[in-house]
PDB file of N, CA and C in Angstrom:
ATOM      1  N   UNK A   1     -35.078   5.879 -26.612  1.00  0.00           N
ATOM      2  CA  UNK A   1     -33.776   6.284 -26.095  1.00  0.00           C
ATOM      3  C   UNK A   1     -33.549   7.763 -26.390  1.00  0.00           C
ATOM      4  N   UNK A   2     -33.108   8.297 -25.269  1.00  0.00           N
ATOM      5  CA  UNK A   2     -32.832  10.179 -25.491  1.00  0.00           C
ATOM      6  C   UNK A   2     -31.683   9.813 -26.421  1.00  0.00           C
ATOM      7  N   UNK A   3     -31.449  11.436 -27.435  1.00  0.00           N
ATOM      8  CA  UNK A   3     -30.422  11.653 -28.247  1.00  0.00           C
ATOM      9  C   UNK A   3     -29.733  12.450 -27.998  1.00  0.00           C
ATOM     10  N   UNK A   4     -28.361  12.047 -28.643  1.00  0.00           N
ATOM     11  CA  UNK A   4     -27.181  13.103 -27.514  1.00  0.00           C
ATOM     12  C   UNK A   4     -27.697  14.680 -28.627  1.00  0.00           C
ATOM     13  N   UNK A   5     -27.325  15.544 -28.175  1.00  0.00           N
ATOM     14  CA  UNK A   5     -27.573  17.134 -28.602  1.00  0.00           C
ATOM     15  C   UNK A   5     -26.326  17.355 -28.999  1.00  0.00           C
ATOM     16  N   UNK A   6     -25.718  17.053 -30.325  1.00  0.00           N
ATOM     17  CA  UNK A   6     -24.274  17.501 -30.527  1.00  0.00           C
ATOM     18  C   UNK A   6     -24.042  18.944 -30.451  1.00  0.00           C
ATOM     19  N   UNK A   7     -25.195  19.967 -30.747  1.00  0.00           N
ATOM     20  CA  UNK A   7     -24.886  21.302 -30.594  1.00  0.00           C
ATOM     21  C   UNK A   7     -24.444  21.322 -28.649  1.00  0.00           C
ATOM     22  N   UNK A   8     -25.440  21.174 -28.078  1.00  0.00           N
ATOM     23  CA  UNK A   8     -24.974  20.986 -26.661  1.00  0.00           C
ATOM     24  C   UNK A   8     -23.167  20.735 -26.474  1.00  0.00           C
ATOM     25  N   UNK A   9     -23.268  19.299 -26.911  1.00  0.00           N
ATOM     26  CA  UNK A   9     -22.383  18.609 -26.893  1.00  0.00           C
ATOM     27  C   UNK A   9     -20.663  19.162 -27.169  1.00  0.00           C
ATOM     28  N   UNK A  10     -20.815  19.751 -28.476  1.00  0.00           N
ATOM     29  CA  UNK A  10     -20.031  21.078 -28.993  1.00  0.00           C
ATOM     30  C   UNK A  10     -19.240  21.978 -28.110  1.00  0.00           C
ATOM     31  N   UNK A  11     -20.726  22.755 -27.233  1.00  0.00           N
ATOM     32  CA  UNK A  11     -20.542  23.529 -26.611  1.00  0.00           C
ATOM     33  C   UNK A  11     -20.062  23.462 -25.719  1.00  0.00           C
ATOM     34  N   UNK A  12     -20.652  22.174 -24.849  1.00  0.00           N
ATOM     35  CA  UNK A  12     -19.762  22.088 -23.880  1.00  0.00           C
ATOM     36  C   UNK A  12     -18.175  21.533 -23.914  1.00  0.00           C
ATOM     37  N   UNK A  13     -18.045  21.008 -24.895  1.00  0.00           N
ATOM     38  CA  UNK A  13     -16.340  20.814 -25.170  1.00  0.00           C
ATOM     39  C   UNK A  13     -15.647  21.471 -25.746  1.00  0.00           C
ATOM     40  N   UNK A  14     -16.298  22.477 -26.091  1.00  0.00           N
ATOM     41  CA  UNK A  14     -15.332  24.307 -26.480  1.00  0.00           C
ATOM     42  C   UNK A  14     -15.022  24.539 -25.377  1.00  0.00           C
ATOM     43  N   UNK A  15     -15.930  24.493 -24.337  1.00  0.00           N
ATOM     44  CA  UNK A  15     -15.809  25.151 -22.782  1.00  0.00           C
ATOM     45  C   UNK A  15     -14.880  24.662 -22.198  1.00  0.00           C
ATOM     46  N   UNK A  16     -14.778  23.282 -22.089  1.00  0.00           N
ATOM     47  CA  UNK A  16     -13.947  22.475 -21.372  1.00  0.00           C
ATOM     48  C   UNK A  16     -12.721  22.787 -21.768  1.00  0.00           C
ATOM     49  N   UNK A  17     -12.247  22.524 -23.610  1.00  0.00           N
ATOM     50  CA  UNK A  17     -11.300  22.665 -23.672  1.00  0.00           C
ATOM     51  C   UNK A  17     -10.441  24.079 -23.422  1.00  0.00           C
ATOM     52  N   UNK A  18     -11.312  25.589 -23.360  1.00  0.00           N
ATOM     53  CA  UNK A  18     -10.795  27.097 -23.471  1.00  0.00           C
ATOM     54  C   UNK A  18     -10.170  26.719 -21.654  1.00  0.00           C
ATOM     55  N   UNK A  19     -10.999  25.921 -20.476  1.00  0.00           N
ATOM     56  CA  UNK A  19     -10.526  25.806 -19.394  1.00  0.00           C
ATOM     57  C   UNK A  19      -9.493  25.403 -19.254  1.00  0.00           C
ATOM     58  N   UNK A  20      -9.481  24.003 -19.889  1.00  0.00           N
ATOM     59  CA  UNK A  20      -7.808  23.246 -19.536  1.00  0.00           C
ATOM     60  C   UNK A  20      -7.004  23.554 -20.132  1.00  0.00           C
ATOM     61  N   UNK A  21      -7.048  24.513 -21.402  1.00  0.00           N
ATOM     62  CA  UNK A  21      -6.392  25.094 -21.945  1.00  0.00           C
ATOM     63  C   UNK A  21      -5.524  26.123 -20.941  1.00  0.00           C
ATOM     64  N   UNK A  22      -6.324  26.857 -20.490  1.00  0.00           N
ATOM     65  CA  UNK A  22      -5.843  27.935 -19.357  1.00  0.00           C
ATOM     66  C   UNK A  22      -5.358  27.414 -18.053  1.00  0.00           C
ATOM     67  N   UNK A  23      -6.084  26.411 -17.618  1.00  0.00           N
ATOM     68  CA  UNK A  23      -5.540  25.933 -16.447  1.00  0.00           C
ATOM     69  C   UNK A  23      -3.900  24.711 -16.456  1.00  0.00           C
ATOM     70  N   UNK A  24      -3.577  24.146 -17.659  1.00  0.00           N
ATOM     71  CA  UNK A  24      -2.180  23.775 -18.169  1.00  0.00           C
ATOM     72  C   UNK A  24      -1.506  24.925 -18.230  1.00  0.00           C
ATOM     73  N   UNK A  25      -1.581  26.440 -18.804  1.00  0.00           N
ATOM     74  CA  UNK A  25      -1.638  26.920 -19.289  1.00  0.00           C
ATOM     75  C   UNK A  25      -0.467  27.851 -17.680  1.00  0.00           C
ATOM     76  N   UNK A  26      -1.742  28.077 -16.791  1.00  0.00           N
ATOM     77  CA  UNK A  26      -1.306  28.540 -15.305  1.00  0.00           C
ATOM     78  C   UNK A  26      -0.317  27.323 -14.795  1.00  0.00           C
ATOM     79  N   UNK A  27      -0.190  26.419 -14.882  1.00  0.00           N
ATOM     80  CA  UNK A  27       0.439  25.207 -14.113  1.00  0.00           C
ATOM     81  C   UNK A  27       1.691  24.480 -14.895  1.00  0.00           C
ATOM     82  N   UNK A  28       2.089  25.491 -16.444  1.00  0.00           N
ATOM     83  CA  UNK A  28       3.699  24.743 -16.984  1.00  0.00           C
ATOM     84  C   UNK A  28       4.438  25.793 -16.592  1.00  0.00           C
ATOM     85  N   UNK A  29       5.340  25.265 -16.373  1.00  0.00           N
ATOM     86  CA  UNK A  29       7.013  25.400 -15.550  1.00  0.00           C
ATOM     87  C   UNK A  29       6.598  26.247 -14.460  1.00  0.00           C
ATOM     88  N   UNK A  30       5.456  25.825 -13.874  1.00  0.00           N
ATOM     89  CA  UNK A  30       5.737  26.773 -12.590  1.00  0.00           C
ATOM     90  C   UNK A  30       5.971  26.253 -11.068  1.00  0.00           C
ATOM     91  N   UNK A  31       6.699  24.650 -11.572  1.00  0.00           N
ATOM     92  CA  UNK A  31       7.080  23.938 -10.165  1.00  0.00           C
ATOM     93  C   UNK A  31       8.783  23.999  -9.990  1.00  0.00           C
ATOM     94  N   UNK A  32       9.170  24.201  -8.897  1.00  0.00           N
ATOM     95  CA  UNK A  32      10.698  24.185  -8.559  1.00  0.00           C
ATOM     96  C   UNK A  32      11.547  23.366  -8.860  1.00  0.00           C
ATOM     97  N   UNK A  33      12.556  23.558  -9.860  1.00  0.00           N
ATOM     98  CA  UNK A  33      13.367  22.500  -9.952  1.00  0.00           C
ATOM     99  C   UNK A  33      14.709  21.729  -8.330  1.00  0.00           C
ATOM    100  N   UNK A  34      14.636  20.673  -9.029  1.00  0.00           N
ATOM    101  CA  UNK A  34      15.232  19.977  -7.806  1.00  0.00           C
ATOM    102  C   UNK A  34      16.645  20.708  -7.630  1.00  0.00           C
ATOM    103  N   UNK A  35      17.104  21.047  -6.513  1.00  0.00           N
ATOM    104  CA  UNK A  35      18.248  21.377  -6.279  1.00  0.00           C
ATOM    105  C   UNK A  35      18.459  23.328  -6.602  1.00  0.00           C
ATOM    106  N   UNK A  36      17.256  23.614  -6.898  1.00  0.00           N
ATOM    107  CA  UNK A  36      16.878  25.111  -7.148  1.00  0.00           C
ATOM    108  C   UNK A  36      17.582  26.337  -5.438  1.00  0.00           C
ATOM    109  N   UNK A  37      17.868  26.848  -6.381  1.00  0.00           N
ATOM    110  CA  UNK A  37      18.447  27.502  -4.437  1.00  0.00           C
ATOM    111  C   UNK A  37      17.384  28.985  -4.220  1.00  0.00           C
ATOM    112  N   UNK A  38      16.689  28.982  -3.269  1.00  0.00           N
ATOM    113  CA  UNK A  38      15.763  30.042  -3.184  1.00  0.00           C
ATOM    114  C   UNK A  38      15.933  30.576  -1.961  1.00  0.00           C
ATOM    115  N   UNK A  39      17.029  30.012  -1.098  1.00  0.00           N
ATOM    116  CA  UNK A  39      17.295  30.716   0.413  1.00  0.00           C
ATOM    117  C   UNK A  39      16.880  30.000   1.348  1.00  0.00           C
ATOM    118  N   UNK A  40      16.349  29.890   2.424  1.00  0.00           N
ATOM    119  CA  UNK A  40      15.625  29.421   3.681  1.00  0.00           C
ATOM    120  C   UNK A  40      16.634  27.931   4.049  1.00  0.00           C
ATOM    121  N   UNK A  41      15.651  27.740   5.244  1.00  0.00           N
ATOM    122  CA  UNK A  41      16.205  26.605   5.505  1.00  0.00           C
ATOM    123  C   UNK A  41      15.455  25.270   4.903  1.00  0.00           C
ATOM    124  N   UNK A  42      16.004  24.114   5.536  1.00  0.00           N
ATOM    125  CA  UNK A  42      15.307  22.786   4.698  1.00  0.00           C
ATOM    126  C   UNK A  42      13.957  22.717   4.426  1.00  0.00           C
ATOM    127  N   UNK A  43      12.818  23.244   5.719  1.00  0.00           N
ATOM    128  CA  UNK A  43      11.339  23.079   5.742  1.00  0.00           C
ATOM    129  C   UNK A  43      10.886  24.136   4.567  1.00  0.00           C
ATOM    130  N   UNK A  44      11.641  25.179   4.246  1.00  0.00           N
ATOM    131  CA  UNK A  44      11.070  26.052   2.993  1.00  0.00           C
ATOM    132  C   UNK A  44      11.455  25.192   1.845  1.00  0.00           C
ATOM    133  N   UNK A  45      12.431  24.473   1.765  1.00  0.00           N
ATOM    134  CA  UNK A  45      13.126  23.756   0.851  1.00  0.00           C
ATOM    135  C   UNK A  45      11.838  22.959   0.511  1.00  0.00           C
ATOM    136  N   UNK A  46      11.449  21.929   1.114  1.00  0.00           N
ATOM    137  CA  UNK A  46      11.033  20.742   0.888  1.00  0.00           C
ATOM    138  C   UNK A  46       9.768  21.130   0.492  1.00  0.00           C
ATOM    139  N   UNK A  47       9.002  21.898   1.641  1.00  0.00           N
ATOM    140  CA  UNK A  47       7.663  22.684   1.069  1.00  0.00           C
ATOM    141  C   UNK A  47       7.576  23.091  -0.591  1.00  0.00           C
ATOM    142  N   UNK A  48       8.714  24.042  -0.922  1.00  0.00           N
ATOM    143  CA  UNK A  48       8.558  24.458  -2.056  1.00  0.00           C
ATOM    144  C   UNK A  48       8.875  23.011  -3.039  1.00  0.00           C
ATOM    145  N   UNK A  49       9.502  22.192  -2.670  1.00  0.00           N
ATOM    146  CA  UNK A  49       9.395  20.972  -3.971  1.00  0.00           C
ATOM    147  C   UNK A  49       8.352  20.616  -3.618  1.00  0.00           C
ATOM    148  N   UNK A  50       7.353  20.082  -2.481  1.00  0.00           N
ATOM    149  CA  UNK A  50       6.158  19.670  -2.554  1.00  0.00           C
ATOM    150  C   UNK A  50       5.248  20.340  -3.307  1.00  0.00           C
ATOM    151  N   UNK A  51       5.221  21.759  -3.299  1.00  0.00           N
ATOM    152  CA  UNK A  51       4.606  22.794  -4.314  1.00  0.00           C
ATOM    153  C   UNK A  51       4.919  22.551  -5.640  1.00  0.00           C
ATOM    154  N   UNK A  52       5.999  22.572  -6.001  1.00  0.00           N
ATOM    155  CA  UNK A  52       6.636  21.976  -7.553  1.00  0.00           C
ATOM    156  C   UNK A  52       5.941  20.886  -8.299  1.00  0.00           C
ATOM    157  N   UNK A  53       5.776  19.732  -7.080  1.00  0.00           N
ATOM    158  CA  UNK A  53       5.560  18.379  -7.261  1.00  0.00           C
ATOM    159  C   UNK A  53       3.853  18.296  -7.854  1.00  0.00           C
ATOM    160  N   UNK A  54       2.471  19.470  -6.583  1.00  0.00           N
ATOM    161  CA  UNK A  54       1.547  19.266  -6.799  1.00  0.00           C
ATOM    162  C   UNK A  54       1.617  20.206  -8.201  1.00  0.00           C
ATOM    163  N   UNK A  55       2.434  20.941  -8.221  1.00  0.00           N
ATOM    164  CA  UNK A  55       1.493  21.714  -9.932  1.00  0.00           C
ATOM    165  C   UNK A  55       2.153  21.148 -10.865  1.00  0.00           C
ATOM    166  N   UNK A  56       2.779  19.959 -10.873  1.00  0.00           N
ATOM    167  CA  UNK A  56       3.394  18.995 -11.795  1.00  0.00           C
ATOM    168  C   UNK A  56       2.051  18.293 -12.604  1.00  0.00           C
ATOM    169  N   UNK A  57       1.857  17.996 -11.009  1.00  0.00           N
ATOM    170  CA  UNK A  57       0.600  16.881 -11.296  1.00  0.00           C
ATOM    171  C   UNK A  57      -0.283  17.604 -12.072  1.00  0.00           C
ATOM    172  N   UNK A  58      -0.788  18.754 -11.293  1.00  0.00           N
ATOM    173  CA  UNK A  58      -1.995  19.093 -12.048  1.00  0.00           C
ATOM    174  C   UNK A  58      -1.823  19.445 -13.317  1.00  0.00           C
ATOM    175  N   UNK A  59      -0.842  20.113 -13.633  1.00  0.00           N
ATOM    176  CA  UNK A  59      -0.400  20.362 -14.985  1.00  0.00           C
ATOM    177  C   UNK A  59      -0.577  18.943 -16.007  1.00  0.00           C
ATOM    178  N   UNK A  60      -0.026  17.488 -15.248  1.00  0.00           N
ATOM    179  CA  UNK A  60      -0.392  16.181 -16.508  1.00  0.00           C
ATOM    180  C   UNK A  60      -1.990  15.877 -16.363  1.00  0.00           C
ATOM    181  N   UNK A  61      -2.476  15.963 -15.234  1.00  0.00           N
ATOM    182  CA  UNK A  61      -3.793  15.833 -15.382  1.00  0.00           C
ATOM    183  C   UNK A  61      -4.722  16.533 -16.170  1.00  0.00           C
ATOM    184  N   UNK A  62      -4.828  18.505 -16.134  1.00  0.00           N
ATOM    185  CA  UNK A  62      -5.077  19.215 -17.178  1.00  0.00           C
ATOM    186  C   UNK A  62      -4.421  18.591 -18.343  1.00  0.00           C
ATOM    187  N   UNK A  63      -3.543  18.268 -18.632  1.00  0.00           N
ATOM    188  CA  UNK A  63      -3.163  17.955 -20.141  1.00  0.00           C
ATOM    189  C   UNK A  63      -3.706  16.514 -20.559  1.00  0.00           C
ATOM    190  N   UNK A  64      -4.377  15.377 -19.615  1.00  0.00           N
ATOM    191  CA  UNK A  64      -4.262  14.185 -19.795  1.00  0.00           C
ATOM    192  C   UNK A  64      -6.035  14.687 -19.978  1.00  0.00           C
ATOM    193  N   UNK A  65      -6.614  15.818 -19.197  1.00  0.00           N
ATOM    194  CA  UNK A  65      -8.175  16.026 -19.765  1.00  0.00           C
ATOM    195  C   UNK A  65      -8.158  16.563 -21.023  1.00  0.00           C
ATOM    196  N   UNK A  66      -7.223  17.826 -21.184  1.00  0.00           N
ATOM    197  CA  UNK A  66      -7.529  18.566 -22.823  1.00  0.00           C
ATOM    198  C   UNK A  66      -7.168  17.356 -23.710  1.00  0.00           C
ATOM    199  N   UNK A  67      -6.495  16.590 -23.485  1.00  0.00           N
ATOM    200  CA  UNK A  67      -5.880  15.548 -24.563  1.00  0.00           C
ATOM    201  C   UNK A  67      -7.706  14.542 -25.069  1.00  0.00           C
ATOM    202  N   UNK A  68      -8.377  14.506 -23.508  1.00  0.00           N
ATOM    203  CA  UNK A  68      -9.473  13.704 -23.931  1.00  0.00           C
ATOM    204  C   UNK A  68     -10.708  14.575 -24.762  1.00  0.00           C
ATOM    205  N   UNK A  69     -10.736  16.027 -24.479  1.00  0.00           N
ATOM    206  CA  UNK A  69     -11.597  16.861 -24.957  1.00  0.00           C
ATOM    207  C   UNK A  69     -11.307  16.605 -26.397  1.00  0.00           C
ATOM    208  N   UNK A  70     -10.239  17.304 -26.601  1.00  0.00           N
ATOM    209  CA  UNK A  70      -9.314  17.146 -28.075  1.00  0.00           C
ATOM    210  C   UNK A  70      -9.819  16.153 -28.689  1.00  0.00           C
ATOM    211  N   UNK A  71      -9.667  15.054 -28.250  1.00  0.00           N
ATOM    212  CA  UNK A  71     -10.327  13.532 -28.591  1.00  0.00           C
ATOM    213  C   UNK A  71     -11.349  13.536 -28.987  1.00  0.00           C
ATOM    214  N   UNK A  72     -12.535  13.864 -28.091  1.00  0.00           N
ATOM    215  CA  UNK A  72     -13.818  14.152 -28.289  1.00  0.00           C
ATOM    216  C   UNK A  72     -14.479  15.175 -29.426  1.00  0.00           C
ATOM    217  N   UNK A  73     -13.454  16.058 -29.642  1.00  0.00           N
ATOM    218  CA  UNK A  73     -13.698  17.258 -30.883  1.00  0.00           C
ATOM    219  C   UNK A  73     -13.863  17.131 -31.874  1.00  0.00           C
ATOM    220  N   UNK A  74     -12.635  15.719 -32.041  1.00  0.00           N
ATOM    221  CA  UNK A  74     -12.256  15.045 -33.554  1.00  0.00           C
ATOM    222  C   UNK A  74     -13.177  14.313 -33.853  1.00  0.00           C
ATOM    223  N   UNK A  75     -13.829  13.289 -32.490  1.00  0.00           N
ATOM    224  CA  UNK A  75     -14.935  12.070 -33.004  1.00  0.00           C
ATOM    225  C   UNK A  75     -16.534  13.435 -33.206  1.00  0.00           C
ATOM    226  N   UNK A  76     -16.204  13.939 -32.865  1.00  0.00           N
ATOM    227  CA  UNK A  76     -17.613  14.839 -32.949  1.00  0.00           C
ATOM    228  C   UNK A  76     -17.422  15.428 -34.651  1.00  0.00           C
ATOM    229  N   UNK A  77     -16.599  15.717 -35.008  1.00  0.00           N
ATOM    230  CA  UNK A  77     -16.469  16.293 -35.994  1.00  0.00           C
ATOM    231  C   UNK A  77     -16.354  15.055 -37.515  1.00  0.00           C
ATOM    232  N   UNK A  78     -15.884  13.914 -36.967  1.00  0.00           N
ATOM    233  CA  UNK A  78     -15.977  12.578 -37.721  1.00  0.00           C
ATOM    234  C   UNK A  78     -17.577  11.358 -37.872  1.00  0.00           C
ATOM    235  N   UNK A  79     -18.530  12.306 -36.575  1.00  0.00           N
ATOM    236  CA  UNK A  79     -19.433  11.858 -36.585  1.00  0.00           C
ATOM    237  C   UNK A  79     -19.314  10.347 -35.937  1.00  0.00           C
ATOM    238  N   UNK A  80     -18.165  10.127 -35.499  1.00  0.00           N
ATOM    239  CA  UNK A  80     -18.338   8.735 -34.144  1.00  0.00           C
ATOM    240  C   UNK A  80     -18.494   9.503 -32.749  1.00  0.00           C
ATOM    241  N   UNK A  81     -18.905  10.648 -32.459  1.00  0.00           N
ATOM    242  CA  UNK A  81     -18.723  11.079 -30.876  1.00  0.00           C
ATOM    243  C   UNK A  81     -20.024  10.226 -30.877  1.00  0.00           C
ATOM    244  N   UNK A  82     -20.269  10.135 -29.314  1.00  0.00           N
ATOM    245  CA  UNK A  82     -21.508   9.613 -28.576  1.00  0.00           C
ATOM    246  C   UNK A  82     -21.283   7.741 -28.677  1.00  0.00           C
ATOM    247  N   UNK A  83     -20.182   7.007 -29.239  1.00  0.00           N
ATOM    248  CA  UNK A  83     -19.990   5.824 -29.519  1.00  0.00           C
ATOM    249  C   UNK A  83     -18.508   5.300 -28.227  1.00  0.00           C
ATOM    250  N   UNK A  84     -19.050   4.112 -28.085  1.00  0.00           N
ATOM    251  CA  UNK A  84     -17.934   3.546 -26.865  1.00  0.00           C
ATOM    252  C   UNK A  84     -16.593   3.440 -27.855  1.00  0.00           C
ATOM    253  N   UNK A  85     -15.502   3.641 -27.787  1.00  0.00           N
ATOM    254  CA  UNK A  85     -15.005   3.240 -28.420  1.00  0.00           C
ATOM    255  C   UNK A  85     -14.207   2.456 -28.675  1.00  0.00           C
ATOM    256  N   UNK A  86     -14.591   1.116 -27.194  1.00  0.00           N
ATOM    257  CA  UNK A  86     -14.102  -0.029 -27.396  1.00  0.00           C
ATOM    258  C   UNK A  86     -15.101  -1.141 -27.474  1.00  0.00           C
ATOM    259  N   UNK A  87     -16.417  -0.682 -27.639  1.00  0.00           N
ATOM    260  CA  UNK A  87     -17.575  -2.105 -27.940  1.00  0.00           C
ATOM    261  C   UNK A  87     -18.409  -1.398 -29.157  1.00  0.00           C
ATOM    262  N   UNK A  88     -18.272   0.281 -29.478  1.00  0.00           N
ATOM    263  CA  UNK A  88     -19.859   0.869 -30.019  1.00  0.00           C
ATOM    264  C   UNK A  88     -20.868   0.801 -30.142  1.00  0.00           C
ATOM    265  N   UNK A  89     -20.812   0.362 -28.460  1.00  0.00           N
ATOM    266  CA  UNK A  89     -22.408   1.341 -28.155  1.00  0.00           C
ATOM    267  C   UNK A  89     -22.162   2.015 -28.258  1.00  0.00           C
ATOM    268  N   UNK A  90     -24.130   2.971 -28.132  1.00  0.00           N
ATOM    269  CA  UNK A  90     -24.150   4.257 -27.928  1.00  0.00           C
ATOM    270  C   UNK A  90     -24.038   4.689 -26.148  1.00  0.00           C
ATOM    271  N   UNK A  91     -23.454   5.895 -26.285  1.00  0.00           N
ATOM    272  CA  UNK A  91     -23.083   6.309 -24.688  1.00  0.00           C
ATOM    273  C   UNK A  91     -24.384   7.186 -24.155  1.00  0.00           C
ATOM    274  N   UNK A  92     -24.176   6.583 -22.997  1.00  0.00           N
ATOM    275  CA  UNK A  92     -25.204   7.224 -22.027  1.00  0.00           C
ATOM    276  C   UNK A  92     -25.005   8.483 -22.420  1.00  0.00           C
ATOM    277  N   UNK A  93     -26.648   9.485 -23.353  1.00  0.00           N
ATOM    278  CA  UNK A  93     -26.701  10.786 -23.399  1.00  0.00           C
ATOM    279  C   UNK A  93     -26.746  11.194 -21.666  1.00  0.00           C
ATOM    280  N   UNK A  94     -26.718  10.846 -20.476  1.00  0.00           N
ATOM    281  CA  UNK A  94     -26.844  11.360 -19.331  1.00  0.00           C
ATOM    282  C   UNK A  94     -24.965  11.891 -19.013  1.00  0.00           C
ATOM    283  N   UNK A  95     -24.663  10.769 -19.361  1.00  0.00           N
ATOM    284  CA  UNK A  95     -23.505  10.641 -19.044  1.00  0.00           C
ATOM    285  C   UNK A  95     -22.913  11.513 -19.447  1.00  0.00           C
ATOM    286  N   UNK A  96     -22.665  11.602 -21.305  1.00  0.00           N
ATOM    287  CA  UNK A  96     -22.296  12.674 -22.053  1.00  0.00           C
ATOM    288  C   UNK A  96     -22.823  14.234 -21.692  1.00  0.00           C
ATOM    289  N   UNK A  97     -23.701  14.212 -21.321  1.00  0.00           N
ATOM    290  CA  UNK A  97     -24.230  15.077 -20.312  1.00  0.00           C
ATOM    291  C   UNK A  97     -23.102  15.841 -19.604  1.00  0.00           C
ATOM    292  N   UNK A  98     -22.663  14.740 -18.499  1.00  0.00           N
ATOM    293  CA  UNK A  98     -22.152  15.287 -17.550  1.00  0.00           C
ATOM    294  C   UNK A  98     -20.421  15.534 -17.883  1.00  0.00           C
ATOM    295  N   UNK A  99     -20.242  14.283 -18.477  1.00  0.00           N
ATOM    296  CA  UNK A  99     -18.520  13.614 -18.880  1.00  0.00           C
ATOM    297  C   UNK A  99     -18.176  14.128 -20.851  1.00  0.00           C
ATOM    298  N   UNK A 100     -18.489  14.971 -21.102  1.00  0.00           N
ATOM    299  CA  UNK A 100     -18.930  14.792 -22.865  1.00  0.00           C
ATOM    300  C   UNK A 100     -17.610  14.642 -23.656  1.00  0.00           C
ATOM    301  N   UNK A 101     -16.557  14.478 -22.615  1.00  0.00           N
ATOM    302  CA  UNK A 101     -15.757  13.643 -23.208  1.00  0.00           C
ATOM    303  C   UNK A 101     -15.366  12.233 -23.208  1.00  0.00           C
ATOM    304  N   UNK A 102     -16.162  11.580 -22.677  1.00  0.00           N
ATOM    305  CA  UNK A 102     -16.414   9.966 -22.229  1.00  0.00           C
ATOM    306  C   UNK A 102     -16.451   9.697 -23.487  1.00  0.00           C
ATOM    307  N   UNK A 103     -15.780   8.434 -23.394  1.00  0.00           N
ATOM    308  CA  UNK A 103     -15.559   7.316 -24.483  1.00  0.00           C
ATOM    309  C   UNK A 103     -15.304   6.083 -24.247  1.00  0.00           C
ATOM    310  N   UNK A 104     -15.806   5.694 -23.687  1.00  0.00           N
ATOM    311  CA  UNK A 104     -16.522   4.126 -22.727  1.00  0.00           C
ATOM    312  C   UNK A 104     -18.001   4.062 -22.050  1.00  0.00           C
ATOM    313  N   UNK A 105     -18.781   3.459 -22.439  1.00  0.00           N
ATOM    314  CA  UNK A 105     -19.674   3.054 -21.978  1.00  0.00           C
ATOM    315  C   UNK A 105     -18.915   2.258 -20.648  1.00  0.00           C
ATOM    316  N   UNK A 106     -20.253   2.782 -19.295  1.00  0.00           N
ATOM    317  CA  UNK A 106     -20.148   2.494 -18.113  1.00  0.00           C
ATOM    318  C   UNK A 106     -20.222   0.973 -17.551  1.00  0.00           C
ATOM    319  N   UNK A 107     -21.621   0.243 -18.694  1.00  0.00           N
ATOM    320  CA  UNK A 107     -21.679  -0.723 -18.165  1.00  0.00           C
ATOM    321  C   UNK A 107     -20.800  -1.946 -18.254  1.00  0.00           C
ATOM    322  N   UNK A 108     -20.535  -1.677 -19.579  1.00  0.00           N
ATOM    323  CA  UNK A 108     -19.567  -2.994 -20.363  1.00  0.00           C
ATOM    324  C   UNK A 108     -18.256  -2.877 -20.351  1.00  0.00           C
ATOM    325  N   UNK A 109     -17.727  -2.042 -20.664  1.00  0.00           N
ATOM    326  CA  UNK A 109     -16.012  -1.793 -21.067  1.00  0.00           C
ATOM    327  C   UNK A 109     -15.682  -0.625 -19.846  1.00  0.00           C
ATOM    328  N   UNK A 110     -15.963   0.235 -19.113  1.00  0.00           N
ATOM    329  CA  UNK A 110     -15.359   1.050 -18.106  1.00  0.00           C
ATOM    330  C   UNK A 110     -15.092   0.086 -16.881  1.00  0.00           C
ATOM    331  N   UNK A 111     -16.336  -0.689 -16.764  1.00  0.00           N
ATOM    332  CA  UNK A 111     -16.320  -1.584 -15.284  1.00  0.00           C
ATOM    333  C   UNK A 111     -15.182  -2.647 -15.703  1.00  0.00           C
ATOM    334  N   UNK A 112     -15.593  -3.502 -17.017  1.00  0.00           N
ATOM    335  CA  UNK A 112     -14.840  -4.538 -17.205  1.00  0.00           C
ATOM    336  C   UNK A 112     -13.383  -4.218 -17.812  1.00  0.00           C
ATOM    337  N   UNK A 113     -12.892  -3.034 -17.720  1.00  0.00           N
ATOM    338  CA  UNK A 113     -11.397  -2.530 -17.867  1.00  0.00           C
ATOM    339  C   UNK A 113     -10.194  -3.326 -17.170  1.00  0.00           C
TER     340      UNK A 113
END
């Protein structure tokens, strides 16, 4: 069985996290509040809350990834990273590879969720 490369591993979740760091970072408070008055008529109106609405999102999604990096920093540093952490197995080094903040094995506990 390949072994995960925690230096790799490290590295790439410094990376990840300096990104979502910055990209939450570009995307808090920069959506329109409801009832905000900016001029135009209704179609600028609604547009700009639809704008509000998508960098809402992306803003919980960046925060719902740094939250998993974060995650991943601590088990790396506790020496459980690379472990499912609802059966413990070991996680696909491919996977961790790609996801190196994964913390479910694919076959058993992600599918059977």
């Amino acid at each position: 069985m390949e072994v995960v490369d925690l230096v790799k591993a490290r590295t790439a979740l410094e990376e990840k996290k300096a990104l979502y760091e910055r990209l939450a970072g570009e995307h808090a408070g920069n959506g329109t509040k409801a009832g905000e008055e900016k001029g135009g008529d209704d179609a600028d109106a609604a547009s700009d809350l639809a704008e509000g609405h998508n960098r809402t999102a992306k803003f919980v999604v960046f925060k719902e990834t740094l939250a998993e990096v974060l995650a991943a920093l601590k088990r790396l540093d506790q020496g459980t990273y690379g472990k499912c952490l609802r059966c413990g197995a070991d996680l696909d080094p491919e996977r961790l590879a790609l996801f190196p903040e994964a913390q479910s094995c694919v076959n058993n506990c992600l599918v059977n969720n």
